[in-house]
Protein backbone atom coordinates (compact mmCIF):
# COMPACT_ATOMS: atom_id res chain seq x y z
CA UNK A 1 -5.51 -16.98 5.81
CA UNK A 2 -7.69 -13.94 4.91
CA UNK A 3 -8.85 -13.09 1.20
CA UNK A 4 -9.50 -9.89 0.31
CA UNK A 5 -11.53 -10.71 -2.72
CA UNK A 6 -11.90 -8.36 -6.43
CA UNK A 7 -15.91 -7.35 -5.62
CA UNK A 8 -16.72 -4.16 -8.11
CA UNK A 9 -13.06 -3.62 -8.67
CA UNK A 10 -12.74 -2.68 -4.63
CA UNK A 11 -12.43 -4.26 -1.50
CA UNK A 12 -10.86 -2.68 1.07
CA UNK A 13 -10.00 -4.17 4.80
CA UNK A 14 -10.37 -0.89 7.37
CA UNK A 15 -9.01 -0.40 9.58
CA UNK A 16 -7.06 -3.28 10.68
CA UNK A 17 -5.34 -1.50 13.58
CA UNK A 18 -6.77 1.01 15.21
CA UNK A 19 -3.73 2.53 16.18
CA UNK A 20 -1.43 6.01 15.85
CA UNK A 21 1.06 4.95 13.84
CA UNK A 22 4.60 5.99 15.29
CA UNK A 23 7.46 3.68 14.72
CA UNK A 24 5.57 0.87 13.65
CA UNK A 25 6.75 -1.72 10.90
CA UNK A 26 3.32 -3.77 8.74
CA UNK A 27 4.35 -6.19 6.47
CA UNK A 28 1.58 -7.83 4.46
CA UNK A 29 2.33 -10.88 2.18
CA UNK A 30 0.43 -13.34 0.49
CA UNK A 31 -0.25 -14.09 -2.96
CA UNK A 32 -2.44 -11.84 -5.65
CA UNK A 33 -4.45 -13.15 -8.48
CA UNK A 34 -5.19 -10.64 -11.01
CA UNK A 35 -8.58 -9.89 -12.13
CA UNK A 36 -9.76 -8.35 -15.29
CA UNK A 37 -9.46 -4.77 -14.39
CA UNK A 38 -6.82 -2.62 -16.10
CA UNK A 39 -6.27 -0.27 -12.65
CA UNK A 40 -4.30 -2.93 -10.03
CA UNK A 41 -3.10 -1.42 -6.95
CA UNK A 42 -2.30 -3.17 -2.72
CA UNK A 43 -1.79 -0.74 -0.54
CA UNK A 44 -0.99 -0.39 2.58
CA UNK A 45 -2.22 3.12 4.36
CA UNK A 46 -2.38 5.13 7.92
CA UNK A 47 -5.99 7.10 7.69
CA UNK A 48 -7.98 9.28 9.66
CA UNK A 49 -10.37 10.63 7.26
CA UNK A 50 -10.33 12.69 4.78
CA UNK A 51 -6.66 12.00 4.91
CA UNK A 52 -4.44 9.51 4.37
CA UNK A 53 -0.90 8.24 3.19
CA UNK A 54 0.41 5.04 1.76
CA UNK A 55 2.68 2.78 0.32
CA UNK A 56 1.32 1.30 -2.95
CA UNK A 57 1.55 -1.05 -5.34
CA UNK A 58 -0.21 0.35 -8.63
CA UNK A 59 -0.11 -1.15 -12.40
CA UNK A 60 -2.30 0.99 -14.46
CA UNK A 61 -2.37 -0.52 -17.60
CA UNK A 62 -4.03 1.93 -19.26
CA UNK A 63 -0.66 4.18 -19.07
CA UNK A 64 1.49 0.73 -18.43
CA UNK A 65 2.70 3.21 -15.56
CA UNK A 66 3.63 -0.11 -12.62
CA UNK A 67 5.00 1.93 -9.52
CA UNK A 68 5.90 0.96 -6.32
CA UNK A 69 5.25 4.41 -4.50
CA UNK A 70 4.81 6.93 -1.63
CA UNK A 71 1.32 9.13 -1.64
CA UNK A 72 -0.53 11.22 0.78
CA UNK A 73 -4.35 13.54 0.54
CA UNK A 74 -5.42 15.50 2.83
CA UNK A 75 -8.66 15.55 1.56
CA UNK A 76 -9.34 12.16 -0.32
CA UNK A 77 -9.51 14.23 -4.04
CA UNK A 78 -5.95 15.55 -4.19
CA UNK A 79 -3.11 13.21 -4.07
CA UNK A 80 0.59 14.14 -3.77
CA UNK A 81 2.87 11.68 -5.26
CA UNK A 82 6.25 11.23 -3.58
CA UNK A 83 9.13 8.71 -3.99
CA UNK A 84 8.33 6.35 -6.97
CA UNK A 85 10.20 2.97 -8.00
CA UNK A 86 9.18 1.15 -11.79
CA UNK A 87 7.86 -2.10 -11.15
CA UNK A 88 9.74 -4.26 -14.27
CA UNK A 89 6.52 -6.38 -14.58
CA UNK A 90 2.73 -5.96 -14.93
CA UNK A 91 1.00 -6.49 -11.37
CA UNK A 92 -0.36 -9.77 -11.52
CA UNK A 93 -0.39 -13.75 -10.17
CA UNK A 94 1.92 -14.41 -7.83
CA UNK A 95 3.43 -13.93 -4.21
CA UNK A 96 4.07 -11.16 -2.92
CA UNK A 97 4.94 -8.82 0.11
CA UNK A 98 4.35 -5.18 1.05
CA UNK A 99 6.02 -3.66 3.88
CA UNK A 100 5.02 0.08 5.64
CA UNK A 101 7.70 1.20 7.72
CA UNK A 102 7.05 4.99 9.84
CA UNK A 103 10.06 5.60 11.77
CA UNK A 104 9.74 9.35 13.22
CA UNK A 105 8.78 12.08 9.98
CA UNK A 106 10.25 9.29 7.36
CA UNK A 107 8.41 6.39 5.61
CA UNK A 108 9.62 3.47 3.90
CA UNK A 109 8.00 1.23 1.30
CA UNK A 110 9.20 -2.05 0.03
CA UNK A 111 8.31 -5.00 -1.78
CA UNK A 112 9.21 -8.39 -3.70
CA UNK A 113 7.86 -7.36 -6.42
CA UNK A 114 10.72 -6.77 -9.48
CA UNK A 115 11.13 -3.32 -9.13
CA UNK A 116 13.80 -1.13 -10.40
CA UNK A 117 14.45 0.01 -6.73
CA UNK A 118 13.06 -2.89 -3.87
CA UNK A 119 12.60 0.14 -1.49
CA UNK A 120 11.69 3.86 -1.51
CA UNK A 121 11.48 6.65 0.88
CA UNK A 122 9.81 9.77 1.78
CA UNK A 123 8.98 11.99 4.63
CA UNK A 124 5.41 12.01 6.20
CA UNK A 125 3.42 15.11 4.70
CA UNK A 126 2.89 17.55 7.84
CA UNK A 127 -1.03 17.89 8.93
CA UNK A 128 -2.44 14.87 8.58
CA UNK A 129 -2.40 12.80 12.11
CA UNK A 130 -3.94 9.16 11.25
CA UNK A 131 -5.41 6.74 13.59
CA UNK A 132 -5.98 3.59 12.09
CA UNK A 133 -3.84 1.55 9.96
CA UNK A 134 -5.34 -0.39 6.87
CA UNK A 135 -4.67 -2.00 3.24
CA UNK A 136 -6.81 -2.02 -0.02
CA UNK A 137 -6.46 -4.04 -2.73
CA UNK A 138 -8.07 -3.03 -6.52
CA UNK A 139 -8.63 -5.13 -9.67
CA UNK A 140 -6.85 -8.12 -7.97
CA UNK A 141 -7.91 -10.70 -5.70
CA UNK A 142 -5.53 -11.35 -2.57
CA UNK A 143 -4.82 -13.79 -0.48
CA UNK A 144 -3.45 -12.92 3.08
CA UNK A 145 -0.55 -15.37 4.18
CA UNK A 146 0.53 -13.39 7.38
CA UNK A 147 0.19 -9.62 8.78
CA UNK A 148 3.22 -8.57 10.69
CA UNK A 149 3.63 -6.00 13.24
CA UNK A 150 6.11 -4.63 14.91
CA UNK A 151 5.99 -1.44 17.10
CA UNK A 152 9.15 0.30 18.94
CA UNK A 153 8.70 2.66 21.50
């Protein structure tokens, strides 16, 4: 078991794989514990910096926008929003599982969270070549059951 505790609203665990991702499948479940914050969000990402891209989890209940999405920056400032699935309830306590799937140009994202789609997908946004794989949770404490990975060549 790993925690990946609330500390300033940020705690981030990165890289966990220092790795290019190619076809590579990460699953991540465990079980979240909200905090106090109104900005939640687990994601799972593929970074060489400034750039990045990810599959999130995000409940901003400021908004009450709850997405399960695709994103990318090539910079860290500007973020391009992709593929985007309504989570049906706020971000909270309970289990849950996050998967990051790169097969080729295409990513998939998918969770057990109630969401009005389980699944989206999105192609990778050209220029950005990442080298380390990683996940960040925000607002929310989480406990880390089991990482999974599996890479085919």
């Amino acid at each position: 078991m790993l925690d990946a505790p609330r500390r300033d609203g940020r705690q981030a665990v990165k890289p966990f794989l220092q790795v290019v991702p190619a076809n590579d499948v990460v699953v991540i479940g465990g079980h979240l514990s909200a905090g106090g914050d109104v900005q939640r969000e687990f994601t799972i990402f593929a970074y060489q910096s400034p750039g990045l891209y990810f599959c999130d989890l995000n409940d901003d209940e400021t908004t009450t926008a709850r997405t399960l999405d695709f994103a990318s920056t090539s910079n860290g400032m500007n973020y391009n929003y992709g593929t985007t699935a309504n989570l049906t309830a706020p971000l909270g306590n309970g289990d849950v599982t996050l998967t990051f799937a790169k097969a080729g140009g295409a990513i998939t994202c998918t969770t057990t969270i109630p969401a009005s789609a389980q699944c989206v997908n999105d192609l990778v946004p050209g220029g950005l070549a990442p080298t380390e794989l990683g996940f960040a949770v925000f607002g929310l404490a989480l406990q880390v059951d089991y990482v999974v990975r599996i890479r085919t060549n």
